[in-house]
PDB file of N, CA and C in Angstrom:
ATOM      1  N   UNK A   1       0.849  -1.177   0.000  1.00  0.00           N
ATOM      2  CA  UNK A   1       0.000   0.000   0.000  1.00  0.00           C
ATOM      3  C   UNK A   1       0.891   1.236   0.000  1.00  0.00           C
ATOM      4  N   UNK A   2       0.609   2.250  -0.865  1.00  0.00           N
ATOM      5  CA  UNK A   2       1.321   3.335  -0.831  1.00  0.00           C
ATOM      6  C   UNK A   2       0.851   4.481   0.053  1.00  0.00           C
ATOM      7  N   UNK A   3       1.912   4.907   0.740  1.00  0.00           N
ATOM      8  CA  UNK A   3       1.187   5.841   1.710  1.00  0.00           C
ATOM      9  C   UNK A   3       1.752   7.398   1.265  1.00  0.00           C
ATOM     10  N   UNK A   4       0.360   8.394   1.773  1.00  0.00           N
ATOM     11  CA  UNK A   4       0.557   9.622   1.533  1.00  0.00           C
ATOM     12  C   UNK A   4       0.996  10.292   2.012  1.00  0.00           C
ATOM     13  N   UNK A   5       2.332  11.411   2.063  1.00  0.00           N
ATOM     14  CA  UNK A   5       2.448  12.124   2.893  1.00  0.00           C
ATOM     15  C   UNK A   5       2.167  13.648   2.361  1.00  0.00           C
ATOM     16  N   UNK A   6       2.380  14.129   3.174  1.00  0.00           N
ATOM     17  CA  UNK A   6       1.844  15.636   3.797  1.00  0.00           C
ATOM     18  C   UNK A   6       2.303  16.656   2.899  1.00  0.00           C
ATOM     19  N   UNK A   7       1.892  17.425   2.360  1.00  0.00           N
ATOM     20  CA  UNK A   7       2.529  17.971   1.062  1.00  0.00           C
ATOM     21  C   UNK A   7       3.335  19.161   1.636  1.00  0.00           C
ATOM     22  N   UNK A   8       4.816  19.136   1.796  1.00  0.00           N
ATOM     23  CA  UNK A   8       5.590  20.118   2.141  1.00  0.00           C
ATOM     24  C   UNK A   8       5.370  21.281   2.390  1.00  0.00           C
ATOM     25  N   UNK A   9       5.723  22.106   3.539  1.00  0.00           N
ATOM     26  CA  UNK A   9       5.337  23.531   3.835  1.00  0.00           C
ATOM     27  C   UNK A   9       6.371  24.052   3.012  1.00  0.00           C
ATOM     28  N   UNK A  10       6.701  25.202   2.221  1.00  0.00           N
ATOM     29  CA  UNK A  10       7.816  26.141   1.915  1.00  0.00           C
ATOM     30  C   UNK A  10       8.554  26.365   2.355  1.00  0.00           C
ATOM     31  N   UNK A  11       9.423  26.220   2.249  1.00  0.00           N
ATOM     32  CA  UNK A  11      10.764  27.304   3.295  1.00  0.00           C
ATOM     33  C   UNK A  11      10.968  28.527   2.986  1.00  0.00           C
ATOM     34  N   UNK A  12      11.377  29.288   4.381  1.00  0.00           N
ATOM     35  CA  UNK A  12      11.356  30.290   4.345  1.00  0.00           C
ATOM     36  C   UNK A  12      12.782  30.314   5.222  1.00  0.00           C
ATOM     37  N   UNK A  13      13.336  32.125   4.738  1.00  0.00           N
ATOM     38  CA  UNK A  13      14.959  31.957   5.222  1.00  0.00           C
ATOM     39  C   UNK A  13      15.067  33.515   5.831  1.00  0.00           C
ATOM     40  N   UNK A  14      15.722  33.250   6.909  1.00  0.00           N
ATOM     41  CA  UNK A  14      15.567  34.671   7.992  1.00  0.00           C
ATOM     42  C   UNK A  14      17.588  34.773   8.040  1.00  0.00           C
ATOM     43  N   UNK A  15      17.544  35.786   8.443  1.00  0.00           N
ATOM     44  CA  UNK A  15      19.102  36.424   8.937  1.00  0.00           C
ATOM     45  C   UNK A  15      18.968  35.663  10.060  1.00  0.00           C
ATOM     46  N   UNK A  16      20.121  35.066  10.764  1.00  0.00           N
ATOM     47  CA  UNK A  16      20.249  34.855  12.391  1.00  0.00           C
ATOM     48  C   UNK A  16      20.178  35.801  13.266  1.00  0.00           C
ATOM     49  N   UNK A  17      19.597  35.744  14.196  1.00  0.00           N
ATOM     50  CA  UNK A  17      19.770  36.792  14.897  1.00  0.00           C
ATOM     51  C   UNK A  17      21.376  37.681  15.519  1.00  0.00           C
ATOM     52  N   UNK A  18      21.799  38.817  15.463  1.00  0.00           N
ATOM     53  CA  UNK A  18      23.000  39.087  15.624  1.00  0.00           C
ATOM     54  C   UNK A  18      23.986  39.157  14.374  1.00  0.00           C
ATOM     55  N   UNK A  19      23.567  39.067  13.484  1.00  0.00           N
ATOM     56  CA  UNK A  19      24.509  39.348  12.173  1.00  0.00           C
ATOM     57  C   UNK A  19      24.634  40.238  11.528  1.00  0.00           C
ATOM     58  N   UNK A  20      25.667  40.932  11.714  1.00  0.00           N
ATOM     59  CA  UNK A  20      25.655  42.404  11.140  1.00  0.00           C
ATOM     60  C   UNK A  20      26.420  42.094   9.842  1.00  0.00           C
ATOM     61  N   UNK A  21      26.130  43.305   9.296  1.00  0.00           N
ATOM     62  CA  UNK A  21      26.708  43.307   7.570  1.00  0.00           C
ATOM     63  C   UNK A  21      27.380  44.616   7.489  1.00  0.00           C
ATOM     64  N   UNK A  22      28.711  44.745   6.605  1.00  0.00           N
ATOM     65  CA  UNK A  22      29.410  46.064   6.528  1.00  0.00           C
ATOM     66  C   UNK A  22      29.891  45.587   5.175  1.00  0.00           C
ATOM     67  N   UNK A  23      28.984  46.072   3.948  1.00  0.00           N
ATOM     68  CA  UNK A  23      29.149  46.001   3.195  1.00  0.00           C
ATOM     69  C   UNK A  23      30.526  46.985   2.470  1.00  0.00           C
ATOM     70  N   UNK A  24      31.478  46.227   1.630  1.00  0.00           N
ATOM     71  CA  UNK A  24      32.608  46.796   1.145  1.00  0.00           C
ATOM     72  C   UNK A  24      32.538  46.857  -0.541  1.00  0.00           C
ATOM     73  N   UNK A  25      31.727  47.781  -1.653  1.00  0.00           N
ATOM     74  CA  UNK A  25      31.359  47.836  -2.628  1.00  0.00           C
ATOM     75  C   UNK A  25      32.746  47.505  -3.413  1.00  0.00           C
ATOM     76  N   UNK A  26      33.215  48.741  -3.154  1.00  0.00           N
ATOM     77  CA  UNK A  26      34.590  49.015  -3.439  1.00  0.00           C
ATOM     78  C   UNK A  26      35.288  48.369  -4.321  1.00  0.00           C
ATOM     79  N   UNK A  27      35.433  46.749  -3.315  1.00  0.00           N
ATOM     80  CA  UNK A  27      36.260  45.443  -3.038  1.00  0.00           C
ATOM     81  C   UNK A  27      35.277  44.330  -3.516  1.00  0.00           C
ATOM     82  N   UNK A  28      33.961  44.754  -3.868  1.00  0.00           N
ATOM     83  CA  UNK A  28      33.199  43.391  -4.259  1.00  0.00           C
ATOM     84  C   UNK A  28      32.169  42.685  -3.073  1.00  0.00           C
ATOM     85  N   UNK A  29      32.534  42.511  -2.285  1.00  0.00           N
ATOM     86  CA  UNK A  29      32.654  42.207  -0.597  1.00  0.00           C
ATOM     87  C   UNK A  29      31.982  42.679   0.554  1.00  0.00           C
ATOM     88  N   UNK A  30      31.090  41.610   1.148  1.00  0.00           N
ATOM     89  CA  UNK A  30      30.437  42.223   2.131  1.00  0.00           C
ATOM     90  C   UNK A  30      31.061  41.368   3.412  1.00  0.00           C
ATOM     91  N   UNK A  31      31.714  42.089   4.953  1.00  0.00           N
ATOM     92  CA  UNK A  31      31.939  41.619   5.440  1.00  0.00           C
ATOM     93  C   UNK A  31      30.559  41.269   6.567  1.00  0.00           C
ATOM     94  N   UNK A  32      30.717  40.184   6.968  1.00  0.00           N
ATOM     95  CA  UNK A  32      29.595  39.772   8.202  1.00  0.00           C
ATOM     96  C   UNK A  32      30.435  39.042   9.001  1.00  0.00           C
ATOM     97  N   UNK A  33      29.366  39.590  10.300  1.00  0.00           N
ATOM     98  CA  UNK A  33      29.766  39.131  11.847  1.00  0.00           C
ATOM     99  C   UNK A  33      29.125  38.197  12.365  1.00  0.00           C
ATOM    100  N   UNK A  34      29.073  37.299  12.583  1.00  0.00           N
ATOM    101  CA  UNK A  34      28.450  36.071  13.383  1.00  0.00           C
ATOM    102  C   UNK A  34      28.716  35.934  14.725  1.00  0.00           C
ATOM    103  N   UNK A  35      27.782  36.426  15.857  1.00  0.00           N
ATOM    104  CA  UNK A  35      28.281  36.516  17.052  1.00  0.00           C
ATOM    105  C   UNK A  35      28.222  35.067  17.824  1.00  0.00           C
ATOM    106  N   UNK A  36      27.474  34.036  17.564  1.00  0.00           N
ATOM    107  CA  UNK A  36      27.706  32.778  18.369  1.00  0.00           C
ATOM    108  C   UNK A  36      27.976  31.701  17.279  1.00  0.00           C
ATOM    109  N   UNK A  37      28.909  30.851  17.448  1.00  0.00           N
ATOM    110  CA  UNK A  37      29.980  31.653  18.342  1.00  0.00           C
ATOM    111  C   UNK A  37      30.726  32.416  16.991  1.00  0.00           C
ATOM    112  N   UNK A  38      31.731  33.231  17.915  1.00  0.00           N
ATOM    113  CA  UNK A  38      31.943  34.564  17.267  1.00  0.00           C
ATOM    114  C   UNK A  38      33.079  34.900  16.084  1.00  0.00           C
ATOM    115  N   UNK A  39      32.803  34.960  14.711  1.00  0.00           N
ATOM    116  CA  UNK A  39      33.387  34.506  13.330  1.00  0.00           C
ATOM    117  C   UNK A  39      32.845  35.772  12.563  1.00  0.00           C
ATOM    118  N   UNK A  40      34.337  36.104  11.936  1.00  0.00           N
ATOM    119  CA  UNK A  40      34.392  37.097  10.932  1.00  0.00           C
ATOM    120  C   UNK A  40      33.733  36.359   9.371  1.00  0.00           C
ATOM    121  N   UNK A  41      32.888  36.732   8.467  1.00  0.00           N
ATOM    122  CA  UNK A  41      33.146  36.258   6.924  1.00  0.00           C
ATOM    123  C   UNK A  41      33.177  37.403   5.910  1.00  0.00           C
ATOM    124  N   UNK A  42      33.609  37.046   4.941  1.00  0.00           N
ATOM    125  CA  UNK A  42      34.146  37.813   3.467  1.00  0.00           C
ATOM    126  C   UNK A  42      32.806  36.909   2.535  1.00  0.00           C
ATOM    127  N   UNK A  43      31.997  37.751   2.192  1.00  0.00           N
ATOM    128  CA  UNK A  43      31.167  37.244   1.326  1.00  0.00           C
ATOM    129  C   UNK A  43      31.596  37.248   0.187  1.00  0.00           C
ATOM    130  N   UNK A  44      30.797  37.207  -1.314  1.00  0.00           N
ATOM    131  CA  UNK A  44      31.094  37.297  -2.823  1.00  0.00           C
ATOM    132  C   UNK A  44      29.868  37.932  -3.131  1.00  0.00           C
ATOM    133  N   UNK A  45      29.868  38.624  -3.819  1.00  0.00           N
ATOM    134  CA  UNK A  45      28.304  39.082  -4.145  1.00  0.00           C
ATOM    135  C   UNK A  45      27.573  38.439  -4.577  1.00  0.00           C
ATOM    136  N   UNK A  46      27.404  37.496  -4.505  1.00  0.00           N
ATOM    137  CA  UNK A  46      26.470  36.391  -4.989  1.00  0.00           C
ATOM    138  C   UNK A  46      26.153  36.002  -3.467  1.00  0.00           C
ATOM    139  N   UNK A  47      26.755  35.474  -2.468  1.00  0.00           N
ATOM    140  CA  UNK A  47      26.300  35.512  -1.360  1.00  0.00           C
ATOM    141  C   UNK A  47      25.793  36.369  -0.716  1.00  0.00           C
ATOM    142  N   UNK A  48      26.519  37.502  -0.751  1.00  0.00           N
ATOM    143  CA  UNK A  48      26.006  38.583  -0.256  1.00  0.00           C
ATOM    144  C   UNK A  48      24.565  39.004  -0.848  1.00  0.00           C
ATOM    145  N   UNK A  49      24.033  39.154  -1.957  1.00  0.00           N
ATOM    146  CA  UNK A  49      22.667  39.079  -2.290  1.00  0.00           C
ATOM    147  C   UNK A  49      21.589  38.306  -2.093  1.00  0.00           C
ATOM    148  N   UNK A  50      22.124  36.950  -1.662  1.00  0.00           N
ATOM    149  CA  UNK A  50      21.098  35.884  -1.391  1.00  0.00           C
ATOM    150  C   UNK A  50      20.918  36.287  -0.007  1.00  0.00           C
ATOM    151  N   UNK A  51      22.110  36.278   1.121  1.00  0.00           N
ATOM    152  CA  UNK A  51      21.784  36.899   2.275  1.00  0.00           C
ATOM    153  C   UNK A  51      20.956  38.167   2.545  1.00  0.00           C
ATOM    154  N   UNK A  52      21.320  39.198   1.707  1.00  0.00           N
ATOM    155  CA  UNK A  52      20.346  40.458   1.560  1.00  0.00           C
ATOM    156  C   UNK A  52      18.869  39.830   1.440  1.00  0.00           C
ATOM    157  N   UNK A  53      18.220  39.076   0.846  1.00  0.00           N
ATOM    158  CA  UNK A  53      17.096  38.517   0.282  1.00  0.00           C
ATOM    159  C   UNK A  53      16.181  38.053   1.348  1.00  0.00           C
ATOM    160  N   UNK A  54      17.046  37.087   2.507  1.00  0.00           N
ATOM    161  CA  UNK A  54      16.365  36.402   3.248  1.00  0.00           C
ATOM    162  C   UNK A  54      15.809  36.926   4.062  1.00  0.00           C
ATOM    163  N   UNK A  55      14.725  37.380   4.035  1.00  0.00           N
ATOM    164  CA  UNK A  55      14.060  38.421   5.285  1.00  0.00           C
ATOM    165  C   UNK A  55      12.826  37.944   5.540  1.00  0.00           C
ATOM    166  N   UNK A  56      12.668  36.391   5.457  1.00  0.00           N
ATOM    167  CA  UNK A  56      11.422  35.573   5.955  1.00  0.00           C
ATOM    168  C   UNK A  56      10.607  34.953   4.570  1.00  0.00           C
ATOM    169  N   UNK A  57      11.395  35.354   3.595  1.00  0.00           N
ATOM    170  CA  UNK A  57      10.144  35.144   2.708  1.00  0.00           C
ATOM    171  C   UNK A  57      10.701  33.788   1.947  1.00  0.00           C
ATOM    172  N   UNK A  58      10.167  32.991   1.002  1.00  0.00           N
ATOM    173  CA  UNK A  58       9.561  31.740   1.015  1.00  0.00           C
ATOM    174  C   UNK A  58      11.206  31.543  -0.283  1.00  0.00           C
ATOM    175  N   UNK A  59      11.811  30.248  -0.439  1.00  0.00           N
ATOM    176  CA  UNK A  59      12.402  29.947  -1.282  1.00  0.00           C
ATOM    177  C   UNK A  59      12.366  30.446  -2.633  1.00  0.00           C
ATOM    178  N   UNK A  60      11.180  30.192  -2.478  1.00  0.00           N
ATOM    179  CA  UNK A  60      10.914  30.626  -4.249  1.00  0.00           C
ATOM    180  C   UNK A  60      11.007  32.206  -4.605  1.00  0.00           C
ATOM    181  N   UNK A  61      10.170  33.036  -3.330  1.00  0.00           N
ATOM    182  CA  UNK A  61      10.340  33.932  -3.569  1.00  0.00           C
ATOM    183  C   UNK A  61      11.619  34.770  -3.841  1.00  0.00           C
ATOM    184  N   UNK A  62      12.525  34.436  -2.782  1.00  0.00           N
ATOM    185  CA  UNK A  62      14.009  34.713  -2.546  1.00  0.00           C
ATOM    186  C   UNK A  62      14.868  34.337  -3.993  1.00  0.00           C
ATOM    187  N   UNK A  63      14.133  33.146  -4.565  1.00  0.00           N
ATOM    188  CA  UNK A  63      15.048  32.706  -5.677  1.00  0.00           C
ATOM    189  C   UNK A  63      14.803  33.671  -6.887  1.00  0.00           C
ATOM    190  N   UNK A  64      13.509  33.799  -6.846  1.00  0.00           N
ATOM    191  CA  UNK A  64      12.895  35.038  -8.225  1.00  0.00           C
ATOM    192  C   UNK A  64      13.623  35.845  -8.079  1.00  0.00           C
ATOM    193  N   UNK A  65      13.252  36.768  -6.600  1.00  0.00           N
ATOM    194  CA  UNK A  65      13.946  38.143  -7.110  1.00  0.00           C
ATOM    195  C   UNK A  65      15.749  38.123  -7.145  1.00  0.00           C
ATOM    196  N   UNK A  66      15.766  37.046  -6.971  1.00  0.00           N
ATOM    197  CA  UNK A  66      17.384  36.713  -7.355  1.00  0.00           C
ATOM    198  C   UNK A  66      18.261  36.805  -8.430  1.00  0.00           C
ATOM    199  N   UNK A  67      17.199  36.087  -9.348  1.00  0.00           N
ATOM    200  CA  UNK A  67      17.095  35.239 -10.488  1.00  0.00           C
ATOM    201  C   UNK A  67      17.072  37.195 -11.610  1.00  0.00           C
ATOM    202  N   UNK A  68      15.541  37.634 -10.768  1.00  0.00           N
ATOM    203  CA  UNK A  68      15.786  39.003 -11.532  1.00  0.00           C
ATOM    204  C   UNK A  68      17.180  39.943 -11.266  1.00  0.00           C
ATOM    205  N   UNK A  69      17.472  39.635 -10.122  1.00  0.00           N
ATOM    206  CA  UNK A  69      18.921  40.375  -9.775  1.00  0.00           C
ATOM    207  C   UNK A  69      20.107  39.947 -11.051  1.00  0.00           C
ATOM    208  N   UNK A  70      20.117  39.075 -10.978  1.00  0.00           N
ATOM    209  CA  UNK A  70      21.371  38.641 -11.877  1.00  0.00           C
ATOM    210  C   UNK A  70      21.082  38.249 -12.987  1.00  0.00           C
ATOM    211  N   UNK A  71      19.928  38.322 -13.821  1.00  0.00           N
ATOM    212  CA  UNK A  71      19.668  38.357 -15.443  1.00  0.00           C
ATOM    213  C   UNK A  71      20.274  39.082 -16.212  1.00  0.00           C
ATOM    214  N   UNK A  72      20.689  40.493 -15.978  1.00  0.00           N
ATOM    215  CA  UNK A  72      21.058  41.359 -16.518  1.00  0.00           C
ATOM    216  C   UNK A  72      22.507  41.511 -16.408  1.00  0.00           C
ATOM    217  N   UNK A  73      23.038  41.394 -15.345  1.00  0.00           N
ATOM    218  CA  UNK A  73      23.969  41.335 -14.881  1.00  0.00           C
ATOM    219  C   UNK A  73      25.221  40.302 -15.317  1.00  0.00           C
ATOM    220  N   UNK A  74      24.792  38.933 -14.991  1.00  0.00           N
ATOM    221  CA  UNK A  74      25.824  38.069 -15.925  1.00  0.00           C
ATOM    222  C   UNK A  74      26.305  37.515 -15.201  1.00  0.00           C
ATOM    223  N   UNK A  75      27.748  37.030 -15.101  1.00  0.00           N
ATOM    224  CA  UNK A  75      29.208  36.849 -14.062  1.00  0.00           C
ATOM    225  C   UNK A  75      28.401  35.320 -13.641  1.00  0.00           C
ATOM    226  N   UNK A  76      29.382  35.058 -12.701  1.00  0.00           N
ATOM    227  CA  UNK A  76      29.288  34.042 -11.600  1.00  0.00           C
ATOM    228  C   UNK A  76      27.958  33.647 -11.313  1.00  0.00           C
ATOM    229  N   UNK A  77      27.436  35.119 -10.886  1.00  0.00           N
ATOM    230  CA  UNK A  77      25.886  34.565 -10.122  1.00  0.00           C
ATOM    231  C   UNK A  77      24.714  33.972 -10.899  1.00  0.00           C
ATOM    232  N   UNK A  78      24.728  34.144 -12.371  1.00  0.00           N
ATOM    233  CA  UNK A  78      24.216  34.006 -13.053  1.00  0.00           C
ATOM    234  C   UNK A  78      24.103  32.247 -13.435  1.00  0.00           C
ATOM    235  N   UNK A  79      25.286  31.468 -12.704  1.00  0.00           N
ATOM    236  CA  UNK A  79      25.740  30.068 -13.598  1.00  0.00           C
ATOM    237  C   UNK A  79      24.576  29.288 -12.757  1.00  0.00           C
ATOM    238  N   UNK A  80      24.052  28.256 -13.493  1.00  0.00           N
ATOM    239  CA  UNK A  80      23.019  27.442 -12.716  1.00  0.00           C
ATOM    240  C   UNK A  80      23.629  26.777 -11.765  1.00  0.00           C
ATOM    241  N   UNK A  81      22.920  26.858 -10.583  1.00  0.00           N
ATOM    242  CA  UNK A  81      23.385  26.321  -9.488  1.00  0.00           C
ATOM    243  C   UNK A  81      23.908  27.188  -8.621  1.00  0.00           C
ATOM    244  N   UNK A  82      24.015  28.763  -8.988  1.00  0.00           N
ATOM    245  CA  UNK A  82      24.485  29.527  -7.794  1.00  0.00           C
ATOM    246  C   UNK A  82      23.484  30.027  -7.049  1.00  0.00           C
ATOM    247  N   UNK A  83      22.213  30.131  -7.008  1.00  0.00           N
ATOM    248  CA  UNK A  83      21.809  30.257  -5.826  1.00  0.00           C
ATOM    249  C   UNK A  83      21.378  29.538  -4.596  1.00  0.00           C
ATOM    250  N   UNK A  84      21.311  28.276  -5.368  1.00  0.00           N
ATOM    251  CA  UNK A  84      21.306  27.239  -4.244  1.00  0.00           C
ATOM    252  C   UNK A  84      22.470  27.006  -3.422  1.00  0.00           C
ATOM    253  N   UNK A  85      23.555  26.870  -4.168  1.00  0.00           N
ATOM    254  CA  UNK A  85      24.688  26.855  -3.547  1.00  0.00           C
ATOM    255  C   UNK A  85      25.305  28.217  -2.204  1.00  0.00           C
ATOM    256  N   UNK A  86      24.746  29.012  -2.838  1.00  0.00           N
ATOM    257  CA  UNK A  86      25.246  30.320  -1.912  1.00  0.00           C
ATOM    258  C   UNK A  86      24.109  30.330  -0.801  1.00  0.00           C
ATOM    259  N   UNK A  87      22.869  29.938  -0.915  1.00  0.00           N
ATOM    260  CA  UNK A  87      21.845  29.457   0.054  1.00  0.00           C
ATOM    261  C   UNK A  87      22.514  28.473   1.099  1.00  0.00           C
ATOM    262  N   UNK A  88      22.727  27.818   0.841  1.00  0.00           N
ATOM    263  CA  UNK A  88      23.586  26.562   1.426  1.00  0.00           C
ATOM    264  C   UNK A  88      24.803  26.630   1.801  1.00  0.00           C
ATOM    265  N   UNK A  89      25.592  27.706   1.476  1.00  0.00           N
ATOM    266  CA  UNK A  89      26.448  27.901   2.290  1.00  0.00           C
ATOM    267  C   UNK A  89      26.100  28.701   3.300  1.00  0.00           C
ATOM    268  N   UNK A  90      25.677  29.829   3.002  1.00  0.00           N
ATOM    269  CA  UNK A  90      25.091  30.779   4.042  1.00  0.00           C
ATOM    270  C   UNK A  90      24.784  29.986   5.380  1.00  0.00           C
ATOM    271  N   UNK A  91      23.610  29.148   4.909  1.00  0.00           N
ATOM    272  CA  UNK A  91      23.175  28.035   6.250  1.00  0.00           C
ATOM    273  C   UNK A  91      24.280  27.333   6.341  1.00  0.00           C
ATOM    274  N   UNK A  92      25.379  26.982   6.436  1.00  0.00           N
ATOM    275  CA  UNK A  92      26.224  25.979   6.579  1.00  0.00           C
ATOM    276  C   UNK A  92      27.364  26.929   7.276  1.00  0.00           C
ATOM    277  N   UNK A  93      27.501  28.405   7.434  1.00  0.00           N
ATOM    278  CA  UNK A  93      27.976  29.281   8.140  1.00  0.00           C
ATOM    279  C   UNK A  93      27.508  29.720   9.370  1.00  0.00           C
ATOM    280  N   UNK A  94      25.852  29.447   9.155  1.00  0.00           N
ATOM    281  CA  UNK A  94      24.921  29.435  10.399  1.00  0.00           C
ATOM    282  C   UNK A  94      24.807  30.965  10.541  1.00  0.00           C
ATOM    283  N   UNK A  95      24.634  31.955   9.055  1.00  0.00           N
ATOM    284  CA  UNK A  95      24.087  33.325   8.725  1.00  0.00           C
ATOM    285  C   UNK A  95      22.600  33.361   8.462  1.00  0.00           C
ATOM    286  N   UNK A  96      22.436  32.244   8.254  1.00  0.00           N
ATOM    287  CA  UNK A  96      20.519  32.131   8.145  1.00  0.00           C
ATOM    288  C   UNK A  96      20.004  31.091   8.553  1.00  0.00           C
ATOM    289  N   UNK A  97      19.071  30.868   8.316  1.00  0.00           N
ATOM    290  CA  UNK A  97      17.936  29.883   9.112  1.00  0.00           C
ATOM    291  C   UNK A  97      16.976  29.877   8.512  1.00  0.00           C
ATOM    292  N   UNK A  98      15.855  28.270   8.473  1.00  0.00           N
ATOM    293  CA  UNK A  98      14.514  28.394   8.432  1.00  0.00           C
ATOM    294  C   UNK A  98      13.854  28.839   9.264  1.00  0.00           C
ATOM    295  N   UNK A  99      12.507  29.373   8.925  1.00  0.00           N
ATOM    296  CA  UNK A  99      11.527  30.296   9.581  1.00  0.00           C
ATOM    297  C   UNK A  99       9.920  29.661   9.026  1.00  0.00           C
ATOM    298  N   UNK A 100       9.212  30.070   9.249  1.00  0.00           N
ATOM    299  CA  UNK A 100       8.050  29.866   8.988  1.00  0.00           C
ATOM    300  C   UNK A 100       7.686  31.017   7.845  1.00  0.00           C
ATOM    301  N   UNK A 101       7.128  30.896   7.089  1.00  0.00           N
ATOM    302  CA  UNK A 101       7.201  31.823   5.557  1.00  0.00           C
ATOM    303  C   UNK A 101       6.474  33.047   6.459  1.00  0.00           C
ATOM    304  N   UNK A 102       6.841  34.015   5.761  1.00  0.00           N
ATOM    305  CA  UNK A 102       6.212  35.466   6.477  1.00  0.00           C
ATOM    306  C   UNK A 102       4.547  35.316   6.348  1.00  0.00           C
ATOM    307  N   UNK A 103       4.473  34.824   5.287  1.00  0.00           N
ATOM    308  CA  UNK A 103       2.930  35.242   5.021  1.00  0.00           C
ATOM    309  C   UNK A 103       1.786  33.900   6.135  1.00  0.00           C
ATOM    310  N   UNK A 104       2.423  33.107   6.629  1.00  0.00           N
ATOM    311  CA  UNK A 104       2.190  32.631   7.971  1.00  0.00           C
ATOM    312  C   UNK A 104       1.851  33.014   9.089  1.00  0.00           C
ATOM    313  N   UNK A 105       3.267  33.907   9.099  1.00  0.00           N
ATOM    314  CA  UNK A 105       3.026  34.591  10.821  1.00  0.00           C
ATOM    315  C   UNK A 105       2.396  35.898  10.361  1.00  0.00           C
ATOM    316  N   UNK A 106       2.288  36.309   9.398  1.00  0.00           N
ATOM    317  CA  UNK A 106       1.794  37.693   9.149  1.00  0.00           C
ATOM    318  C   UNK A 106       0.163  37.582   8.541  1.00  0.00           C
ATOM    319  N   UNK A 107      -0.405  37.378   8.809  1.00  0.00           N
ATOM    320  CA  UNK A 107      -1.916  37.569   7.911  1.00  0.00           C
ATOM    321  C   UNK A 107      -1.779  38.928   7.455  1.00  0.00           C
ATOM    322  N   UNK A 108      -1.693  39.638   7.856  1.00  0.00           N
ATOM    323  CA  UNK A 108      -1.891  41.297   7.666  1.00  0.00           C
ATOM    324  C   UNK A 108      -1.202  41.727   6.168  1.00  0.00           C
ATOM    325  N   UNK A 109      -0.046  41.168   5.668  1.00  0.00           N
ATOM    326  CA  UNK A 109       0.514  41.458   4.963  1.00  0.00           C
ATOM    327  C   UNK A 109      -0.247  41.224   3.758  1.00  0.00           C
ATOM    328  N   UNK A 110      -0.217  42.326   2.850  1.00  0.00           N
ATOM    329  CA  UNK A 110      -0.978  42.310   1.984  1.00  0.00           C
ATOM    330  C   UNK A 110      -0.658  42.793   0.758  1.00  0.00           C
TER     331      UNK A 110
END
């Protein structure tokens, strides 16, 4: 017998709490602070934009306006497979996190 499961909630991707950003245009480079425990990083702008992005809202969403970020643009961020990858590192630095999609905790948002 085949059994059904539960049709996946979305993910959604938040900043950690405590992570500051001092973005370095200049140089390409955004530096971030990770206070627990406590670690300097050198982003790429490709990370650094996916991190900019995550402010609760749902995979897909984060990936679109991504996707529109770097259409025009070209380079690196553009190659398939970089935003997942820079997603995944981010979490693997422990700069973001799942959350519950905004439009969850928010009814109001409209």
């Amino acid at each position: 017998m085949a059994s059904i499961s539960a049709p996946s909630r979305p993910r959604a991707w938040t900043v950690e709490s405590g992570v500051r950003l001092r973005p370095v245009p200049e140089q390409a480079v955004c530096l971030v602070y990770r206070p627990k425990p406590p670690m300097l990083f050198g982003l790429n702008l490709t990370s650094w934009l996916v991190l900019t992005l995550c402010d609760g809202r749902s995979e897909d969403e984060i990936g679109r306006d991504y996707d529109v970020a770097v259409r025009e643009a070209g380079g690196p961020g553009a190659e398939p497979g970089a935003f997942a990858k820079a997603l995944q590192g981010l979490e693997g630095l422990g700069l973001i996190r799942c959350c519950p999609p905004a439009d969850a905790t928010n009814n109001t948002r409209g």
